[in-house]
Protein backbone atom coordinates (compact mmCIF):
# COMPACT_ATOMS: atom_id res chain seq x y z
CA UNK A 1 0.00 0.00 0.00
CA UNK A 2 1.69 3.33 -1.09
CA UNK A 3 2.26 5.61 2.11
CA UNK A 4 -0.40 8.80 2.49
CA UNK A 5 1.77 10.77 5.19
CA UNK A 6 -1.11 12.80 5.52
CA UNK A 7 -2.86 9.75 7.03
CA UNK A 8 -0.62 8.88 9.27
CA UNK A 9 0.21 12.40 10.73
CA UNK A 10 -3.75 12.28 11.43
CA UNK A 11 -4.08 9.27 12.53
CA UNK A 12 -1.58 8.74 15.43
CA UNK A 13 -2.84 9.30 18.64
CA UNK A 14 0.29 12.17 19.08
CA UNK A 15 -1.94 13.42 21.99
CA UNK A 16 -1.68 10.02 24.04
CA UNK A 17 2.23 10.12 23.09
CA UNK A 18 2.71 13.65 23.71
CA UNK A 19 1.51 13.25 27.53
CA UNK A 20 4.17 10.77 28.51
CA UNK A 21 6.43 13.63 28.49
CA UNK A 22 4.56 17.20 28.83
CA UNK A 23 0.88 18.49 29.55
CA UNK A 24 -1.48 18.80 26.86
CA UNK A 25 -4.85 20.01 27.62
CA UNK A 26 -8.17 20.60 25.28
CA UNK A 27 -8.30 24.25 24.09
CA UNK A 28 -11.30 24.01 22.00
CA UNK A 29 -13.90 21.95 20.38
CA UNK A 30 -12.09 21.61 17.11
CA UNK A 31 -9.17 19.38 17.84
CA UNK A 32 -6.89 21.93 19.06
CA UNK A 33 -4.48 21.53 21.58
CA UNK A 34 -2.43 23.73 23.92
CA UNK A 35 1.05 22.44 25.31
CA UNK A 36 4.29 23.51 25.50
CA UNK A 37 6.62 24.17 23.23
CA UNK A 38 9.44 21.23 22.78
CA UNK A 39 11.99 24.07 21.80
CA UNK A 40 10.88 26.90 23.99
CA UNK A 41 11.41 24.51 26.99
CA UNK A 42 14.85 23.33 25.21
CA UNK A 43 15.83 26.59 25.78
CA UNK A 44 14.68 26.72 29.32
CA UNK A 45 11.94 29.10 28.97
CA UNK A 46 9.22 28.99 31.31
CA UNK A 47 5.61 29.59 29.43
CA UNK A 48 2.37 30.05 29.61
CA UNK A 49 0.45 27.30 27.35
CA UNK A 50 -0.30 28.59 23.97
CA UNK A 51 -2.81 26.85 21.47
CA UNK A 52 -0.05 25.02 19.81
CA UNK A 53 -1.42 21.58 18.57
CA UNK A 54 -3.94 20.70 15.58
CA UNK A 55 -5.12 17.22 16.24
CA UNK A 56 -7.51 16.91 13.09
CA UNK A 57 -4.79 18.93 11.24
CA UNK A 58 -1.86 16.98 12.36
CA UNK A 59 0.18 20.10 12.60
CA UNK A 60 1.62 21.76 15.85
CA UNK A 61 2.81 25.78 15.47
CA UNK A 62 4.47 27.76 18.35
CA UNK A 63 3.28 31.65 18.71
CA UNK A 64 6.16 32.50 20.31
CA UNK A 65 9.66 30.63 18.42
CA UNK A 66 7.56 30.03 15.42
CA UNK A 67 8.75 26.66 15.16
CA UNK A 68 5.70 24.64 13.09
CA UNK A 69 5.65 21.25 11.98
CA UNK A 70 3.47 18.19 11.72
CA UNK A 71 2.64 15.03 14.23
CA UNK A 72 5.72 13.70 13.45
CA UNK A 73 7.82 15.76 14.15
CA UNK A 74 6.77 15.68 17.53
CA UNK A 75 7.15 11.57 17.83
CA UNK A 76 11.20 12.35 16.28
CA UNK A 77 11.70 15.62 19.09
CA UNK A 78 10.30 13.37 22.09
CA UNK A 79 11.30 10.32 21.30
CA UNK A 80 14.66 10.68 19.65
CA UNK A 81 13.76 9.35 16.49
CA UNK A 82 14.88 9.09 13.30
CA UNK A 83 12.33 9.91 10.60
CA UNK A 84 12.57 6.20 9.70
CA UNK A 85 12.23 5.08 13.38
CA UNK A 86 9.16 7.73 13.60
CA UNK A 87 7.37 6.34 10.51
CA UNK A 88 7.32 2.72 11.96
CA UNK A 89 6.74 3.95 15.28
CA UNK A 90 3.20 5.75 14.40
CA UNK A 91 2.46 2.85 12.18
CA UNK A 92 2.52 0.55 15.51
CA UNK A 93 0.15 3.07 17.00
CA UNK A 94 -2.22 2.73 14.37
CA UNK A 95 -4.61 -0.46 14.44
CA UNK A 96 -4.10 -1.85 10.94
CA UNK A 97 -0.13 -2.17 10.18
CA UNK A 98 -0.76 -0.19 6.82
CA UNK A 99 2.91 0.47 5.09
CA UNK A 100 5.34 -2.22 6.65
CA UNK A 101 8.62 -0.45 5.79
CA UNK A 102 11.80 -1.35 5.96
CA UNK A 103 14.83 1.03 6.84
CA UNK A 104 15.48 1.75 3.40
CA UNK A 105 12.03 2.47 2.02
CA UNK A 106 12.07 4.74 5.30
CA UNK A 107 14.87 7.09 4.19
CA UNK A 108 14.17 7.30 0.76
CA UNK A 109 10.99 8.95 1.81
CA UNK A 110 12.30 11.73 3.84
CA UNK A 111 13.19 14.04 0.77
CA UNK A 112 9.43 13.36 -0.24
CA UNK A 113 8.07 14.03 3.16
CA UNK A 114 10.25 17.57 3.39
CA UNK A 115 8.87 18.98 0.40
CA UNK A 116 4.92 17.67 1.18
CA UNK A 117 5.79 18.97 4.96
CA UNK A 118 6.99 22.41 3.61
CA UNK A 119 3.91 23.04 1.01
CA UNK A 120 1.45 21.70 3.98
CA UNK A 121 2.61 24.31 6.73
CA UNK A 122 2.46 26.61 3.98
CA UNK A 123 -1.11 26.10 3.12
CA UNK A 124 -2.69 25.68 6.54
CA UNK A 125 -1.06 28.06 8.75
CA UNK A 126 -0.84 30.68 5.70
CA UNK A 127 2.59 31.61 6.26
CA UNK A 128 4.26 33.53 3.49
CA UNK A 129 7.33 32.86 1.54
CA UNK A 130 9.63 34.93 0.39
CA UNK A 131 10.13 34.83 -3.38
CA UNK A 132 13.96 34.21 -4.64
CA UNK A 133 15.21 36.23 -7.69
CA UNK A 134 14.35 35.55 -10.93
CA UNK A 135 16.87 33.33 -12.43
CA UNK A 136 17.77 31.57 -9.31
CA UNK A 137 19.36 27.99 -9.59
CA UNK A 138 19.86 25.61 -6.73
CA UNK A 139 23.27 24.87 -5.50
CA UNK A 140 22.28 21.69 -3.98
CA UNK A 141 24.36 18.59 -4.81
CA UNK A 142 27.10 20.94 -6.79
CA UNK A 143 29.90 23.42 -6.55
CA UNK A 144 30.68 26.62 -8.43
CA UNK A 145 34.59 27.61 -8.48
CA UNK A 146 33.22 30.62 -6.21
CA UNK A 147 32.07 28.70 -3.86
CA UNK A 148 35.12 25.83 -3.58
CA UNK A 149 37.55 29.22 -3.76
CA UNK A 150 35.52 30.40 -0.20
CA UNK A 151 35.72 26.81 0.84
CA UNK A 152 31.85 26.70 1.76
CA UNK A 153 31.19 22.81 1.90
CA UNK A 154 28.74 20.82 0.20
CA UNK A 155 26.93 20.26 3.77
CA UNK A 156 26.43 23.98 4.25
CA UNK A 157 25.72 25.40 0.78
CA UNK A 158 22.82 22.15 1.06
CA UNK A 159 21.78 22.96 4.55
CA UNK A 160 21.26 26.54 3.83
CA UNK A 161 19.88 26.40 0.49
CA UNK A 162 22.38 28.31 -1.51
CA UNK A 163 21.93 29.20 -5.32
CA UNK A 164 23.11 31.60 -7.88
CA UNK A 165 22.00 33.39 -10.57
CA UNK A 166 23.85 32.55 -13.82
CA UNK A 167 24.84 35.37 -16.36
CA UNK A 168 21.51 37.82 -17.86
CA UNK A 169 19.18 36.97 -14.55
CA UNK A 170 17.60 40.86 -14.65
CA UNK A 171 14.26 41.39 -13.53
CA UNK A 172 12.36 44.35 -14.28
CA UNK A 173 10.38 46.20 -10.98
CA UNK A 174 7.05 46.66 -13.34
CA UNK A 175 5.53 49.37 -10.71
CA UNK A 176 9.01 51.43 -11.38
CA UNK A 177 10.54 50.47 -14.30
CA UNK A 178 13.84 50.08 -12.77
CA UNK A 179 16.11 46.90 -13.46
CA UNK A 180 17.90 44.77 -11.08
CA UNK A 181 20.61 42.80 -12.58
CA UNK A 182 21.79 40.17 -10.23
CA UNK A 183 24.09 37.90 -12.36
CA UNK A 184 26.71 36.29 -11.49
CA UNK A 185 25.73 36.79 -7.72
CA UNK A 186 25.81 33.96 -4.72
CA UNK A 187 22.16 33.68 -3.63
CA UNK A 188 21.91 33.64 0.48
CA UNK A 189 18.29 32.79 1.66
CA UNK A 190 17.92 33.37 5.40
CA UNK A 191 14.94 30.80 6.31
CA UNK A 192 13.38 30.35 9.63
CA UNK A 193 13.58 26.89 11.48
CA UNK A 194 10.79 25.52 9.10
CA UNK A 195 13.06 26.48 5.96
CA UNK A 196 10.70 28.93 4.76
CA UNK A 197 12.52 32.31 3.33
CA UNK A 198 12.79 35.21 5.06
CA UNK A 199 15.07 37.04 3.02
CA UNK A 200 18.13 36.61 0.80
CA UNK A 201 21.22 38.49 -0.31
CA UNK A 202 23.38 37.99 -3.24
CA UNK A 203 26.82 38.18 -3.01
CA UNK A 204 29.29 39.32 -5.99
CA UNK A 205 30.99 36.09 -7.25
CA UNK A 206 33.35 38.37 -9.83
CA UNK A 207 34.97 40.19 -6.86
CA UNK A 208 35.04 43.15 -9.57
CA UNK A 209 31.19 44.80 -8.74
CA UNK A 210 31.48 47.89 -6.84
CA UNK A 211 28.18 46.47 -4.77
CA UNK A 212 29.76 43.01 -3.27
CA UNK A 213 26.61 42.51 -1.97
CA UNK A 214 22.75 43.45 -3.45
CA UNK A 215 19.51 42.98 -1.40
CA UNK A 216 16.13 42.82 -3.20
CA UNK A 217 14.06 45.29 -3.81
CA UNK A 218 12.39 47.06 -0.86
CA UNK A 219 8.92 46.32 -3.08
CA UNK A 220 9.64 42.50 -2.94
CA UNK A 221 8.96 42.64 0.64
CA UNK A 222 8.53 46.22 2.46
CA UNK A 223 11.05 45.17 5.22
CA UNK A 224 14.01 45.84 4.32
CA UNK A 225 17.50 44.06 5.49
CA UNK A 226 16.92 46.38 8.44
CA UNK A 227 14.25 44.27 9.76
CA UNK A 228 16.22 41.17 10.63
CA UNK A 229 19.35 39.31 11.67
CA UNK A 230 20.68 37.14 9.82
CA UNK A 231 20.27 33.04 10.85
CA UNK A 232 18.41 34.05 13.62
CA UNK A 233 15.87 31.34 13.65
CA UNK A 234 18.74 28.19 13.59
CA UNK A 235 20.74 30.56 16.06
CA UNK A 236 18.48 31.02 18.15
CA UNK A 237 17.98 27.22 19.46
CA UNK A 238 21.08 27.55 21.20
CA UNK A 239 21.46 29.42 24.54
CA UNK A 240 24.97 30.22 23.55
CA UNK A 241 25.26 32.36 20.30
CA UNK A 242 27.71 34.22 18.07
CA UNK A 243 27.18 36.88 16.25
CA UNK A 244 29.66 37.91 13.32
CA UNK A 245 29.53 41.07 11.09
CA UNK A 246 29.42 39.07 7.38
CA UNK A 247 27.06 36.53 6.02
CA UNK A 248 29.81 34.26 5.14
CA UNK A 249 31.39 34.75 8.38
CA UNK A 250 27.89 33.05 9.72
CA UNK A 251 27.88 30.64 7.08
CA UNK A 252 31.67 29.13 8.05
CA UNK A 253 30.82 29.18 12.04
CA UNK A 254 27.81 27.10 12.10
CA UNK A 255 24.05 26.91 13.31
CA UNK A 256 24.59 29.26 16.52
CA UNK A 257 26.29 32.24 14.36
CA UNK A 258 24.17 35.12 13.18
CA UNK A 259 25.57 38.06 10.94
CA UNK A 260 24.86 41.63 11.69
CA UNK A 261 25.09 42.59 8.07
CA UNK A 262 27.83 45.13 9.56
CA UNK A 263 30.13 46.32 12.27
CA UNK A 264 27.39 48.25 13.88
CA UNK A 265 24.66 46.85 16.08
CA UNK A 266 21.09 48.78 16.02
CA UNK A 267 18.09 48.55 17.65
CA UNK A 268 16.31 45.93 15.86
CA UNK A 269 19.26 43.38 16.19
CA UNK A 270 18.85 44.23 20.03
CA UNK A 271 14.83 43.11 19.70
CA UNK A 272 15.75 40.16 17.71
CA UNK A 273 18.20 38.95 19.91
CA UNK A 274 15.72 39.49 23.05
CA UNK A 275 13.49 36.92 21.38
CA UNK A 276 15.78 33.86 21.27
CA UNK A 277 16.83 31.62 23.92
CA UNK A 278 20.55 33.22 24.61
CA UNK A 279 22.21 32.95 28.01
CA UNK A 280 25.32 33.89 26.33
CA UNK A 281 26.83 35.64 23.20
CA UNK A 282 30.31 35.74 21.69
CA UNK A 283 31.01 38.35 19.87
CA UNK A 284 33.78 37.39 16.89
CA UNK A 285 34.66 40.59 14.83
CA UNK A 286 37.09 40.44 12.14
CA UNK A 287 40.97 40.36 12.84
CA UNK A 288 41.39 42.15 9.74
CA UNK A 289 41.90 45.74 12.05
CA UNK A 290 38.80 47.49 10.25
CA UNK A 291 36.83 47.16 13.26
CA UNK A 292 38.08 49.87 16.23
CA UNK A 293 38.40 48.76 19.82
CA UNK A 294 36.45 51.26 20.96
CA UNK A 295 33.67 50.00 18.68
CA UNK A 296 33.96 46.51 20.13
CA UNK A 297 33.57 47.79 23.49
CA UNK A 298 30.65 49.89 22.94
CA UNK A 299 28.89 46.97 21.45
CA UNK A 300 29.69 44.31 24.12
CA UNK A 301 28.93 47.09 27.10
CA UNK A 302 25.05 47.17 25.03
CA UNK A 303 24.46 43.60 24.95
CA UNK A 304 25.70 43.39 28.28
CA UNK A 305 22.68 44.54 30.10
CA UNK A 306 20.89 41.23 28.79
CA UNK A 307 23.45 38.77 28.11
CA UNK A 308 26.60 37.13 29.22
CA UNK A 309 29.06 38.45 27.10
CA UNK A 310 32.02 37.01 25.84
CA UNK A 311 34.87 38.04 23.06
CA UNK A 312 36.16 35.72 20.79
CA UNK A 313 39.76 36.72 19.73
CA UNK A 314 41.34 35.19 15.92
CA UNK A 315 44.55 34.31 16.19
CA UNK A 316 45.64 36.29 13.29
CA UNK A 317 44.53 39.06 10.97
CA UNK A 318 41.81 37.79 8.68
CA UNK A 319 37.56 37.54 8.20
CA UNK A 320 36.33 34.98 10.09
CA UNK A 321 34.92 33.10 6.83
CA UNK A 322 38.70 33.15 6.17
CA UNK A 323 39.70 30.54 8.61
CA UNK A 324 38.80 26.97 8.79
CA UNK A 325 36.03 26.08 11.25
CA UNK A 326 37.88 23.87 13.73
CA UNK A 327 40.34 27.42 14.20
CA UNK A 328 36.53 29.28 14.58
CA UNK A 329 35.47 26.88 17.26
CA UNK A 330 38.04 26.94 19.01
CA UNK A 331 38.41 30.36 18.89
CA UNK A 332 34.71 30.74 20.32
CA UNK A 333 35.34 28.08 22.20
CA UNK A 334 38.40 29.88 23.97
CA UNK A 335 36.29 33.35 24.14
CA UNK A 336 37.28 35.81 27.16
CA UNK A 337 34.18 37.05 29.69
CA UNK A 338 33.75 40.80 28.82
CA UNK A 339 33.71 43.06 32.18
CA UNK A 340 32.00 46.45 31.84
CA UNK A 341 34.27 49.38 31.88
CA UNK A 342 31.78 52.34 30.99
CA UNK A 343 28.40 53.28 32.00
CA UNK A 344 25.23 52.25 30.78
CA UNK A 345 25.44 52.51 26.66
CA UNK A 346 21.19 51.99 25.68
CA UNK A 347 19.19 54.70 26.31
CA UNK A 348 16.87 54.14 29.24
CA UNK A 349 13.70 54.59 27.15
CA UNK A 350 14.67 52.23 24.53
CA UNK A 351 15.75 49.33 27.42
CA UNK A 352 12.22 49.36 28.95
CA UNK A 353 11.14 48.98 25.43
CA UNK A 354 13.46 45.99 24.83
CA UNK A 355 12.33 44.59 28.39
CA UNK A 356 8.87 44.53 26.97
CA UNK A 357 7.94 46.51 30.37
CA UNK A 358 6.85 49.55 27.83
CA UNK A 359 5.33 49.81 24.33
């Protein structure tokens, strides 16, 4: 019998599993469920229940770290599944044994299941995508000479869903008129933790543009780069984070690394970073002596006030993205505690705003 994942998401009793390890209690009359959220309390906050689980849907969504997904992704969080181990698993809770899989068959329906997961979410929780730029090719499975000459690995340009846009990709803003020309650029999608896109860049591959890197246009979206941080949504699973100025500084470091798009840190990183789970951030500026002490300091003394703040020193002149990853880790790993020297950097107004104790 071909596998409906669809019917099996529905038809586990994820409730009854669910309360071996957390509350879940009724929230309405339609099959919704309140509970709390898996990663929320992986990152040791302490919430108020939210309506969080569709039975009749098979989907869960979290209000507050946006994390969404369906039933099973539930039975592979709390149990410690595999996806192949989670497929066999709900079939056993079912009453008739309907697929009988075998380890193989398993896997080879996880790409299948990603894609059918993504377009689900999509659909019943109404949650926007981002459009990439005209043009855009998928970097998955293959390497451009670009990308082997920044030594981004096949794991990470796969994982993050890079892409390019070959020679000629122009599109044409029809309510201005105005071109955009992004050939020849690297393609960097920032998705949140259900891989839907929140943004991209697109990064010179020439190294000869005056504009090494182009956003889209502010019509695509009416946000702006200004409105987020860059890998927020992986980074923010983690109560340790790092936070880089470049995009492929974030891209070398890992999952916890986010990219400030800059040297300078604003009031909108400040809310993003409020949101996640951090205990602790390491800040890891480039050793290339563009960024001024003083600059450094004024930076750590903000993030201070809400975080344990540590600086991560390179151990010679260079970009971060510049240096193999074991030298980055260790590097983070290795970070100093920052101790305040000045006085209070954030203006008081805006700190009771990033509290959340005033609109």
């Amino acid at each position: 019998m071909k596998l409906n994942l669809k019917e099996l998401c529905r038809g586990f009793d994820v409730v009854g599993f669910l309360q071996q390890y957390v509350e879940v209690r009724p929230f309405n009359r339609s099959g919704e469920y309140e509970m709390y959220c898996p990663y929320c309390l992986e990152l040791g906050h302490r919430l108020k229940m939210r309506p969080f689980l569709n039975v009749a849907k098979g989907i869960y969504h979290c209000f507050r770290c946006e994390s969404s997904g369906m039933s099973i992704d539930l039975v592979m969080k709390f149990g410690n599944f595999t996806f192949g181990q989670a497929l066999r698993f709900m079939e056993d809770g079912i009453d008739e044994r309907l697929y009988d899989l075998n380890d193989t068959q398993a896997d080879d329906l996880k790409d299948q299941y990603e894609t059918w997961r993504q377009t689900e979410l999509a659909q019943i929780l109404e949650l926007p995508t981002f459009p990439l730029p005209p043009g855009f090719v998928s970097l998955r499975g293959q390497q451009l000479p670009y990308t082997s000459r920044r030594r981004l690995s096949q794991e990470v340009i796969d994982r993050f869903g890079l892409g390019y846009c070959p020679e000629g990709s122009v599109w044409v803003d029809p309510s201005t008129g105005v071109p955009h020309n992004y050939s020849n650029r690297l393609i960097i999608p920032d998705t949140d933790i259900n891989g839907r896109v929140l943004y991209w860049t697109a990064r010179d591959m020439t190294d000869r543009h005056p504009q090494k890197y182009k956003n889209p246009p502010g019509t695509w979206t009416g946000i702006g780069s200004g409105s987020l941080i860059f890998n927020f949504h992986r980074a923010s699973r983690h109560t340790r984070g790092v936070i880089v100025e470049g995009y492929l500084d974030s891209l070398r470091v890992g999952d916890d690394c986010m990219a400030t798009s800059g040297m300078g840190l604003k009031g909108y990183h400040l809310q993003w970073l409020m949101r996640g789970g951090f205990k602790e951030l390491v800040l890891l500026d480039d050793a290339d002596g563009s960024v001024p002490a003083a600059h450094i300091q004024a930076k750590a003394t903000q993030l201070s006030q809400f975080f344990a703040i540590f600086i991560g020193k390179l151990p010679w002149r260079g970009d971060p993205d510049s240096f193999n990853h074991k030298t980055l880790r260790d590097a983070i790993a290795n970070a100093t505690p920052y101790r305040e020297e000045t006085g209070n950097s954030v203006d008081p107004e805006e700190l009771l705003v990033l509290r959340g104790q005033k609109n």
